[in-house]
N, C-alpha and C. Protein backbone atom coordinates (compact mmCIF):
# COMPACT_ATOMS: atom_id res chain seq x y z
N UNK A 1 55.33 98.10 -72.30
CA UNK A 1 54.88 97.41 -73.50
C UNK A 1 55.29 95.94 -73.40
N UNK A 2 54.19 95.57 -74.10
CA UNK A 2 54.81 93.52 -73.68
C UNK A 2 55.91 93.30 -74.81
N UNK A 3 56.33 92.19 -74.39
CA UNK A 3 57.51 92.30 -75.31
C UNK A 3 57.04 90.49 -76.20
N UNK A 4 56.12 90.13 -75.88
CA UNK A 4 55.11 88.79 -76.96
C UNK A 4 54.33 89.77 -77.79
N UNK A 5 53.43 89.75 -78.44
CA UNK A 5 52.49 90.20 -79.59
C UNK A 5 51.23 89.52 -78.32
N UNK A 6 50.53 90.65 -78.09
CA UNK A 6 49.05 90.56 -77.22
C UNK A 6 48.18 89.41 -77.99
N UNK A 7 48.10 89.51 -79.78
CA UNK A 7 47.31 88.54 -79.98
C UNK A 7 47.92 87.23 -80.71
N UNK A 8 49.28 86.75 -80.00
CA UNK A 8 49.68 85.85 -80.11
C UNK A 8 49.03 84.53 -79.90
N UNK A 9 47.94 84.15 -78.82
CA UNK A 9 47.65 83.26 -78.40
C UNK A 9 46.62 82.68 -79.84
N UNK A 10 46.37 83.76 -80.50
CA UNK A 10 45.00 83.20 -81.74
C UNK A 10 45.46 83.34 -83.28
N UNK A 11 46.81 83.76 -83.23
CA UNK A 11 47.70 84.02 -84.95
C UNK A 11 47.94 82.63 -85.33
N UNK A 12 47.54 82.52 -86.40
CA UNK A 12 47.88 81.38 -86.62
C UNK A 12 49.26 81.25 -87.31
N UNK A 13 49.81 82.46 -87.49
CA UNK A 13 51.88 82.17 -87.84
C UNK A 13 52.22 81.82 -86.77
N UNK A 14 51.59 82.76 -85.31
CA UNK A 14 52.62 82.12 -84.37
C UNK A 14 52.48 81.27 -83.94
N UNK A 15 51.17 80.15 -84.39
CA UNK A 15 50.50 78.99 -83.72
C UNK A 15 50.75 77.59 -84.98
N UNK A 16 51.22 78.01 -86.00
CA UNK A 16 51.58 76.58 -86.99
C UNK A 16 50.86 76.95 -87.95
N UNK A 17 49.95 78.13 -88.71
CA UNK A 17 49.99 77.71 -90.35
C UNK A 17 50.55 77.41 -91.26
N UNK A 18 52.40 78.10 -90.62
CA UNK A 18 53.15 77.33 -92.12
C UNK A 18 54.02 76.01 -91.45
N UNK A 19 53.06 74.93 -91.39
CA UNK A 19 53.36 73.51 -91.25
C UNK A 19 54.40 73.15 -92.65
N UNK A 20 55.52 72.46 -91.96
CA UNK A 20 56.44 72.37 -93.25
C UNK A 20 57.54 73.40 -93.01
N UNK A 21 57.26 74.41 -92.94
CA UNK A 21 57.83 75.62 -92.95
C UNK A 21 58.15 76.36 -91.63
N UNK A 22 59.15 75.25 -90.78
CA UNK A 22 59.16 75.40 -89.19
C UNK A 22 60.57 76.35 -89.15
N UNK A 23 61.24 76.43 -90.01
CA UNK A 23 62.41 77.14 -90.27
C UNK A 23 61.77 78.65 -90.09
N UNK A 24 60.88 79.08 -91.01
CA UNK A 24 60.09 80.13 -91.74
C UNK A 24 59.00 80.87 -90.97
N UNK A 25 58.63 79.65 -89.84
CA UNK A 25 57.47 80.45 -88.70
C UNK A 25 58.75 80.62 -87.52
N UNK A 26 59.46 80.36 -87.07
CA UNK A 26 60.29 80.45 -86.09
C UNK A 26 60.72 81.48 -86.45
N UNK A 27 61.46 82.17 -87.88
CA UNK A 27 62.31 83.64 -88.23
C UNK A 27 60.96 84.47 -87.56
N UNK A 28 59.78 84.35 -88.41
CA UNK A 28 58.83 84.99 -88.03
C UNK A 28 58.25 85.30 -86.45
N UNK A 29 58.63 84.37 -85.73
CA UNK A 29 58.03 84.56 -84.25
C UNK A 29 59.27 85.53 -83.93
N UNK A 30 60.79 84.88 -84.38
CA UNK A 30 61.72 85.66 -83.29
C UNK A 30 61.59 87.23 -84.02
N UNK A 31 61.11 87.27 -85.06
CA UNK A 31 61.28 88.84 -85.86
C UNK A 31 59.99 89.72 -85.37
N UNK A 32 59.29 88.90 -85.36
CA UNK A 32 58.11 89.87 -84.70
C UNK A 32 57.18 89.84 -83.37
N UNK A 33 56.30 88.32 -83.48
CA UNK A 33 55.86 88.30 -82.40
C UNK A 33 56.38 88.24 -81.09
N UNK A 34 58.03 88.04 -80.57
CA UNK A 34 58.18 87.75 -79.79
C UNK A 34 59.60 88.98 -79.48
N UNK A 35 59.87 89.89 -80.43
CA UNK A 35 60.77 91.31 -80.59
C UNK A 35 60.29 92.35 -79.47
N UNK A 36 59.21 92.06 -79.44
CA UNK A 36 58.78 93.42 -78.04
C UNK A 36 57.90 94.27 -79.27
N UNK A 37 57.17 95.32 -78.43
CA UNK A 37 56.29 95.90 -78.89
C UNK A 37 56.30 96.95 -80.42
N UNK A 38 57.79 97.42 -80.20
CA UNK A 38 58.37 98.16 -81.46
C UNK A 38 58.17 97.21 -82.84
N UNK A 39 58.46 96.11 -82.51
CA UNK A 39 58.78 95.10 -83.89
C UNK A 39 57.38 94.58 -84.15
N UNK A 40 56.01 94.15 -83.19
CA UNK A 40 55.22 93.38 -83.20
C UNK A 40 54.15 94.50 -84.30
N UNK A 41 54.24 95.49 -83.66
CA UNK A 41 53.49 97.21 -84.19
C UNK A 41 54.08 96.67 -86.04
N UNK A 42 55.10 96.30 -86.47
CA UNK A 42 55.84 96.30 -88.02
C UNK A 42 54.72 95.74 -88.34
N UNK A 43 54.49 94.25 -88.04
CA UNK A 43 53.54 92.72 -88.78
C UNK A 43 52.66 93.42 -89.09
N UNK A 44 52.74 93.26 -90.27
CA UNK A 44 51.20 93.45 -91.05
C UNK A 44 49.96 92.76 -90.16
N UNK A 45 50.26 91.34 -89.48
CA UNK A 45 48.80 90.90 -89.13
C UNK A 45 48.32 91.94 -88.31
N UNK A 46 49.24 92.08 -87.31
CA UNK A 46 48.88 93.33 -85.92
C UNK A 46 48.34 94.50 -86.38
N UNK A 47 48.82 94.81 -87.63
CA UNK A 47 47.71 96.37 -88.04
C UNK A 47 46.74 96.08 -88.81
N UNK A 48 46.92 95.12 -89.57
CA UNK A 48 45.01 94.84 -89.90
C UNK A 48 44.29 94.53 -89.08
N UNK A 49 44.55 93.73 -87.82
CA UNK A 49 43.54 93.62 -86.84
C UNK A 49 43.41 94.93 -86.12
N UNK A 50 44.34 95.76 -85.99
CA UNK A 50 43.91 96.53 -85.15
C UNK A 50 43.01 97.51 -86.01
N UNK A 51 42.81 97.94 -87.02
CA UNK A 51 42.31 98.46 -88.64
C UNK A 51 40.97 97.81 -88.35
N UNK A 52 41.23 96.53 -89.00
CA UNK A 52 40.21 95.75 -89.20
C UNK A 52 39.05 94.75 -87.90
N UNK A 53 39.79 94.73 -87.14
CA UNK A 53 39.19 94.13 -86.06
C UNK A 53 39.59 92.73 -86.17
N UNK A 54 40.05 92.07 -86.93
CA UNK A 54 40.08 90.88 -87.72
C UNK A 54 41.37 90.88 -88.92
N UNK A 55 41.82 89.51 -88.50
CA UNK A 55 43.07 89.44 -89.80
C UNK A 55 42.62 87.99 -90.74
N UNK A 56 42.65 88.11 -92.05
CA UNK A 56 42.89 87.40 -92.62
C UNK A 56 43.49 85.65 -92.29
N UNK A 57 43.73 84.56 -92.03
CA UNK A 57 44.83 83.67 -91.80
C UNK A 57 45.52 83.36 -92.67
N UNK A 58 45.89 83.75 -93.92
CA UNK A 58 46.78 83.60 -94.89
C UNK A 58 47.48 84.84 -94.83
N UNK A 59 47.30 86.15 -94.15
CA UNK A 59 47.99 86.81 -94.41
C UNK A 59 49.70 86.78 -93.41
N UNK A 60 50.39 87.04 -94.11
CA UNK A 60 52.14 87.00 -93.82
C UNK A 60 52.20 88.52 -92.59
N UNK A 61 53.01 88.27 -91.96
CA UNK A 61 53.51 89.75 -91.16
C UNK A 61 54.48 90.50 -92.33
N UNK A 62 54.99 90.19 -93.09
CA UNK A 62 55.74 91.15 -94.01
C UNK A 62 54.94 91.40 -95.16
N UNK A 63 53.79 91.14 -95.19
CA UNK A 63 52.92 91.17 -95.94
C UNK A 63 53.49 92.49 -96.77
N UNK A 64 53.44 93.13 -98.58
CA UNK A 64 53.58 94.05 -98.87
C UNK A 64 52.74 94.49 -99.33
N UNK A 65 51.50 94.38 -99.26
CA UNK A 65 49.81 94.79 -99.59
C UNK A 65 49.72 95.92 -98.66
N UNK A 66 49.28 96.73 -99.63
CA UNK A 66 48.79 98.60 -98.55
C UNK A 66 47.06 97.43 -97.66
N UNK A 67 46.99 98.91 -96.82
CA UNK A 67 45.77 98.19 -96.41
C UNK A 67 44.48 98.64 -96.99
N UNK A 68 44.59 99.08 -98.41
CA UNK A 68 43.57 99.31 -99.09
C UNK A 68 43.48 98.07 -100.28
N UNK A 69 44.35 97.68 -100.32
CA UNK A 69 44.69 96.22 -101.01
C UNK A 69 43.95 94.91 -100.38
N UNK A 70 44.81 95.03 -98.83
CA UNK A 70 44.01 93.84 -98.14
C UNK A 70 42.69 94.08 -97.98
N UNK A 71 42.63 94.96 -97.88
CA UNK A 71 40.30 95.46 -97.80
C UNK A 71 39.81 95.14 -99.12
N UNK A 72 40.14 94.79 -100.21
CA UNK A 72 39.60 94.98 -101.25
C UNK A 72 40.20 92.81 -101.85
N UNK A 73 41.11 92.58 -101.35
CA UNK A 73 41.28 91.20 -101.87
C UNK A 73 40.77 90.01 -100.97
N UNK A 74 40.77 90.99 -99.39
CA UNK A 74 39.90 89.92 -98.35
C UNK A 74 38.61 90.37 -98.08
N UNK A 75 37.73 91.27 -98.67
CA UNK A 75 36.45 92.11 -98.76
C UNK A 75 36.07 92.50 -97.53
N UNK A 76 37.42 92.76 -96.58
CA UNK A 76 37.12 93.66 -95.14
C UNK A 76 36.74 95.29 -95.64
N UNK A 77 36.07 95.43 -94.49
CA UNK A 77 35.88 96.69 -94.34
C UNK A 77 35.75 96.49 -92.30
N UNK A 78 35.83 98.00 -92.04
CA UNK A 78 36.59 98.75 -90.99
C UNK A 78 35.24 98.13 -89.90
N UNK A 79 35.27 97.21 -88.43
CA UNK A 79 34.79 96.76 -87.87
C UNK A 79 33.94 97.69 -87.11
C-alpha cells in the first residue's frame, strides 16, 4: 500500500485550498495524505471519490457529513 494518498497529485487540501491556513493544510497532509494507506482510507475526500467518482473541493478530510448528506448538499449521485 502507498504510504502518499494515490489522488494526492489533484486534492486540492493537499495542493493549497486552505491558503492562509498553512498551519491547518500541513496537520492535514501529515494526518492523512501522507500517513500511509490505513490513515488516507479515514479522509472523507478519499471515500467520496472512491463512492462518488469525484470529490467536492470544499470538502475537509474530517469532514462529519454521512455520505448521504454529501450526495444531497453537493447533488452527487454514484458515477
Amino acid at each position: 500500500m502507498e504510504s502518499i494518498c494515490p489522488n494526492h497529485e489533484k486534492c486540492p487540501i493537499f495542493n493549497g485550498i486552505l491558503a492562509g491556513k498553512e498551519i491547518t493544510a500541513k496537520s492535514y497532509r501529515r494526518m492523512y495524505c501522507e500517513a500511509g494507506g490505513a490513515k488516507y482510507h479515514e479522509c472523507k475526500r478519499f471515500q467520496v471519490k472512491g463512492i462518488f467518482g469525484k470529490c467536492p473541493g470544499d470538502l475537509l478530510p474530517n469532514s462529519n457529513l454521512s455520505m448521504e448528506e454529501i450526495a444531497t448538499r453537493y447533488q452527487m449521485t454514484l458515477s
